[in-house]
C-alpha atoms as a PDB file:
ATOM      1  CA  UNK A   1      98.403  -1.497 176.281  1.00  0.00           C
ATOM      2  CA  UNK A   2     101.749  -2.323 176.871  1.00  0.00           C
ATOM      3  CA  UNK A   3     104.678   0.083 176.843  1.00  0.00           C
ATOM      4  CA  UNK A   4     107.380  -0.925 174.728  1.00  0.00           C
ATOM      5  CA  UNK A   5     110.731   0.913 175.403  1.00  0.00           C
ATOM      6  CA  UNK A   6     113.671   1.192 178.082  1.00  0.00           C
ATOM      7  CA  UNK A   7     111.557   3.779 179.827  1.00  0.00           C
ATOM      8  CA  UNK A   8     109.108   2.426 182.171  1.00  0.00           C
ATOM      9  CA  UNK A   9     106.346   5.064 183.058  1.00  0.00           C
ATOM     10  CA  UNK A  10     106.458   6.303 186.730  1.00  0.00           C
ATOM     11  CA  UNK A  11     103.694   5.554 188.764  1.00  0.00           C
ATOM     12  CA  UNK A  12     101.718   4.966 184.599  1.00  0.00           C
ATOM     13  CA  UNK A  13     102.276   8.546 183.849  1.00  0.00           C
ATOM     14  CA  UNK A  14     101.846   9.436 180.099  1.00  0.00           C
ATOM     15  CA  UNK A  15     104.195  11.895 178.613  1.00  0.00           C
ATOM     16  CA  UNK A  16     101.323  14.311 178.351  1.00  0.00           C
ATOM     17  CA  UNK A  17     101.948  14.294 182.735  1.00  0.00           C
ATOM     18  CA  UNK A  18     105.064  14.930 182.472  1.00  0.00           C
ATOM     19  CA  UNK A  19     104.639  17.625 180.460  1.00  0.00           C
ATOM     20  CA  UNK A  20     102.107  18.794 182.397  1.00  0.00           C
ATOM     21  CA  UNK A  21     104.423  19.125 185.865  1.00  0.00           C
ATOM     22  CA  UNK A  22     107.393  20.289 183.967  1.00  0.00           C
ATOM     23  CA  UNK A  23     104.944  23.417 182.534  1.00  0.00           C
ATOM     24  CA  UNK A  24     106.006  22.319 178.964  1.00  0.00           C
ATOM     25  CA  UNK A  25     104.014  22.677 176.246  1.00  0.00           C
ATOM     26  CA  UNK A  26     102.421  19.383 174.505  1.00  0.00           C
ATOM     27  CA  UNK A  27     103.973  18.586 171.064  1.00  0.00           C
ATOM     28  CA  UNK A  28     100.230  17.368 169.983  1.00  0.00           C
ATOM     29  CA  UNK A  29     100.197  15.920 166.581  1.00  0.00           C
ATOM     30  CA  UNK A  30     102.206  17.470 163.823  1.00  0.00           C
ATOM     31  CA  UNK A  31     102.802  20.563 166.017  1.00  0.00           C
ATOM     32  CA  UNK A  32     103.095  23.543 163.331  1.00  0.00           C
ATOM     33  CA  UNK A  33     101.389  21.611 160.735  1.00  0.00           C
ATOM     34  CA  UNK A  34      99.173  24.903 159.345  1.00  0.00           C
ATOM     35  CA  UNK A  35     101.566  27.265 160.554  1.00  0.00           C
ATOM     36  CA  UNK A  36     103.233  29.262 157.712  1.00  0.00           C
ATOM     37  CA  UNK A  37     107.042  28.548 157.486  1.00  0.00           C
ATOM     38  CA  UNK A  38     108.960  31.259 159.802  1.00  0.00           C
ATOM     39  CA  UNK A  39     112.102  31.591 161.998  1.00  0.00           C
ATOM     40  CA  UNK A  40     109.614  32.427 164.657  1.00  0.00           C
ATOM     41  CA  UNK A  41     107.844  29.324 164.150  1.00  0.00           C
ATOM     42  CA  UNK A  42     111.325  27.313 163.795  1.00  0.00           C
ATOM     43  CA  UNK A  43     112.110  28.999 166.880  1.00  0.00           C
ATOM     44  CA  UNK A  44     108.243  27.710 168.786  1.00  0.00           C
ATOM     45  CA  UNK A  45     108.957  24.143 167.196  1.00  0.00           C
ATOM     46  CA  UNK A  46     112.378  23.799 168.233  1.00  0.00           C
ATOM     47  CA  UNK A  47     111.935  24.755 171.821  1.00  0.00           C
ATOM     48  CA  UNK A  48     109.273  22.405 172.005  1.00  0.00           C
ATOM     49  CA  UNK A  49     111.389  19.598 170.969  1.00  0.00           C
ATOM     50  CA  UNK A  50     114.043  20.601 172.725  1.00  0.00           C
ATOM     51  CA  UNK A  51     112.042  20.725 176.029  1.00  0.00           C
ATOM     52  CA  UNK A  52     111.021  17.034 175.315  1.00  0.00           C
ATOM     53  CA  UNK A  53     113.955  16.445 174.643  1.00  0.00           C
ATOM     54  CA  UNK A  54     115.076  17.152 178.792  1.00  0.00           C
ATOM     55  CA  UNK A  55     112.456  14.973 179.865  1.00  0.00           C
ATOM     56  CA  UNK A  56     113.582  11.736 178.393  1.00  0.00           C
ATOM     57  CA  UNK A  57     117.141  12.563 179.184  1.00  0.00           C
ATOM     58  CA  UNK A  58     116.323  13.178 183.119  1.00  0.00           C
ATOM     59  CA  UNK A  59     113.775  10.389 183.001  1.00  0.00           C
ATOM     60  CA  UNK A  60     116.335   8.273 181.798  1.00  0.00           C
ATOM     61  CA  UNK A  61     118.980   9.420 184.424  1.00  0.00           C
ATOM     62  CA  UNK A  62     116.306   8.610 186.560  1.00  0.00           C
ATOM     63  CA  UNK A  63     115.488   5.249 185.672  1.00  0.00           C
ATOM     64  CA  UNK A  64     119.113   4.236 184.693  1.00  0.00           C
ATOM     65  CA  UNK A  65     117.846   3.742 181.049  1.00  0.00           C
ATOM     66  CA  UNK A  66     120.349   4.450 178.351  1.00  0.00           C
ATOM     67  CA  UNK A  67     119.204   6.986 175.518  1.00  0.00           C
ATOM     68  CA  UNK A  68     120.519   7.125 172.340  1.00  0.00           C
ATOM     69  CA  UNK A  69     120.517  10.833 171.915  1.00  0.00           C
ATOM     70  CA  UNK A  70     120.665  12.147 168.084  1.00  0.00           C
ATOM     71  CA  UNK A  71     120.174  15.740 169.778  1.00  0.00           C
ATOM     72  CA  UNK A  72     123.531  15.754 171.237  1.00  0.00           C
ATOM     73  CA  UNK A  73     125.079  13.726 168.092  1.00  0.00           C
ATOM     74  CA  UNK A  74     123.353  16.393 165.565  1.00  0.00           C
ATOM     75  CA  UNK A  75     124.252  19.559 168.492  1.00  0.00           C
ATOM     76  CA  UNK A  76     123.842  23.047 165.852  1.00  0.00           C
ATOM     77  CA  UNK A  77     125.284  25.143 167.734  1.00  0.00           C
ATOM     78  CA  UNK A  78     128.681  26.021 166.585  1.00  0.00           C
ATOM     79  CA  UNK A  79     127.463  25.726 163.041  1.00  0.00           C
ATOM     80  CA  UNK A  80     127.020  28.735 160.680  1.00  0.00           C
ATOM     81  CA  UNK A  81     123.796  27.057 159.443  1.00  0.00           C
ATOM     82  CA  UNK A  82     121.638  24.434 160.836  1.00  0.00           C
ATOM     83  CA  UNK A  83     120.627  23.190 157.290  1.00  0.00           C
ATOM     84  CA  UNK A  84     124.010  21.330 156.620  1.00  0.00           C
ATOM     85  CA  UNK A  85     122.460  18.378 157.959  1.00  0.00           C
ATOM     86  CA  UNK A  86     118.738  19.820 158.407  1.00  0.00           C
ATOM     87  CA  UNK A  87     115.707  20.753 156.142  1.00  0.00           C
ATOM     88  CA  UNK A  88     114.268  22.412 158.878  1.00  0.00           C
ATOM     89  CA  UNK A  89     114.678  21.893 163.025  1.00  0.00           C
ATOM     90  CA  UNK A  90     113.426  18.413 162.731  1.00  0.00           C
ATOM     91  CA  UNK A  91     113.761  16.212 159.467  1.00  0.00           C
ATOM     92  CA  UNK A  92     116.912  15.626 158.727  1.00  0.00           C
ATOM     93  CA  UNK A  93     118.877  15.646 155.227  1.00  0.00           C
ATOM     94  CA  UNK A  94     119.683  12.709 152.906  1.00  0.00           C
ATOM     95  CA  UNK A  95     123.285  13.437 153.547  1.00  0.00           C
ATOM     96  CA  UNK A  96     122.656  13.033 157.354  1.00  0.00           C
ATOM     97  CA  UNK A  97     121.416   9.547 157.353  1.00  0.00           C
ATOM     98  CA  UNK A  98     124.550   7.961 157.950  1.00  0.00           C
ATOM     99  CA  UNK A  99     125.622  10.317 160.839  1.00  0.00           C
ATOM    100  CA  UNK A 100     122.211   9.058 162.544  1.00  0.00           C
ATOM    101  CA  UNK A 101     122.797   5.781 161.940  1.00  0.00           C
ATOM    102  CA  UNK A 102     126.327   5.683 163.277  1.00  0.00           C
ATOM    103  CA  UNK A 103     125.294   7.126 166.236  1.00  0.00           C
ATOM    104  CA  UNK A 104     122.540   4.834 167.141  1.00  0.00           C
ATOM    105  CA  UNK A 105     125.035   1.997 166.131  1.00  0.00           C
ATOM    106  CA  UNK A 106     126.942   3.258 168.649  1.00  0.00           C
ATOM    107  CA  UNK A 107     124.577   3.568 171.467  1.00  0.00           C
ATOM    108  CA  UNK A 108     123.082   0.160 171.153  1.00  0.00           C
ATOM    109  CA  UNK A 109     126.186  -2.042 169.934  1.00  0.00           C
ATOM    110  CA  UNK A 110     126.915  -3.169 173.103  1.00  0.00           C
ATOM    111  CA  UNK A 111     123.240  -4.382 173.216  1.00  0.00           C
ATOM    112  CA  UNK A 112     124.136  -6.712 170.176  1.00  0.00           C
END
């Protein structure tokens, strides 16, 4: 199979190896999906993604691949509560949709 993407695997290395030699855990399929709703289990979820999340951006420092990164654009941190643009520490809000789309506009319009 071919891989589509700006990111060409090193050497054919799945993300599952890169995982692997970075010690992160494996998102899996639907990672939490019978897990009861908790902040603990917010807290698991988010980590995970968040350690994914410094993979692509140092692979694509790495590869000189640009990386539209709704992380940074959608950055919780100096907010009182996550949920203004979040149902939970992945799907995003109605509301938010145009915030995401702006900022993957403006990664990729000088690709247009």
């Amino acid at each position: 199979m071919k891989q589509r993407g700006f990111l060409p695997r090193s050497g054919g290395h799945s993300s599952s190896y890169w995982c692997q030699q970075d010690q992160v855990p494996r998102l899996g399929h639907k990672p939490g999906r019978n897990l009861p709703y908790s902040f603990d289990v917010q807290r698991y979820l988010f980590d995970l993604i968040s350690a994914r999340n410094a993979i692509v951006r140092e692979q694509s420092r790495l590869n000189g691949a640009g990386v539209v990164d709704l992380a940074a654009a959608f950055d919780t941190e100096g907010l009182v509560d996550f949920r203004e643009d979040f149902f939970d520490v992945l799907h995003l809000r109605p509301r938010a949709y145009p915030k995401a789309a702006a900022a993957v506009y403006s990664g990729i319009r000088h690709l247009l």
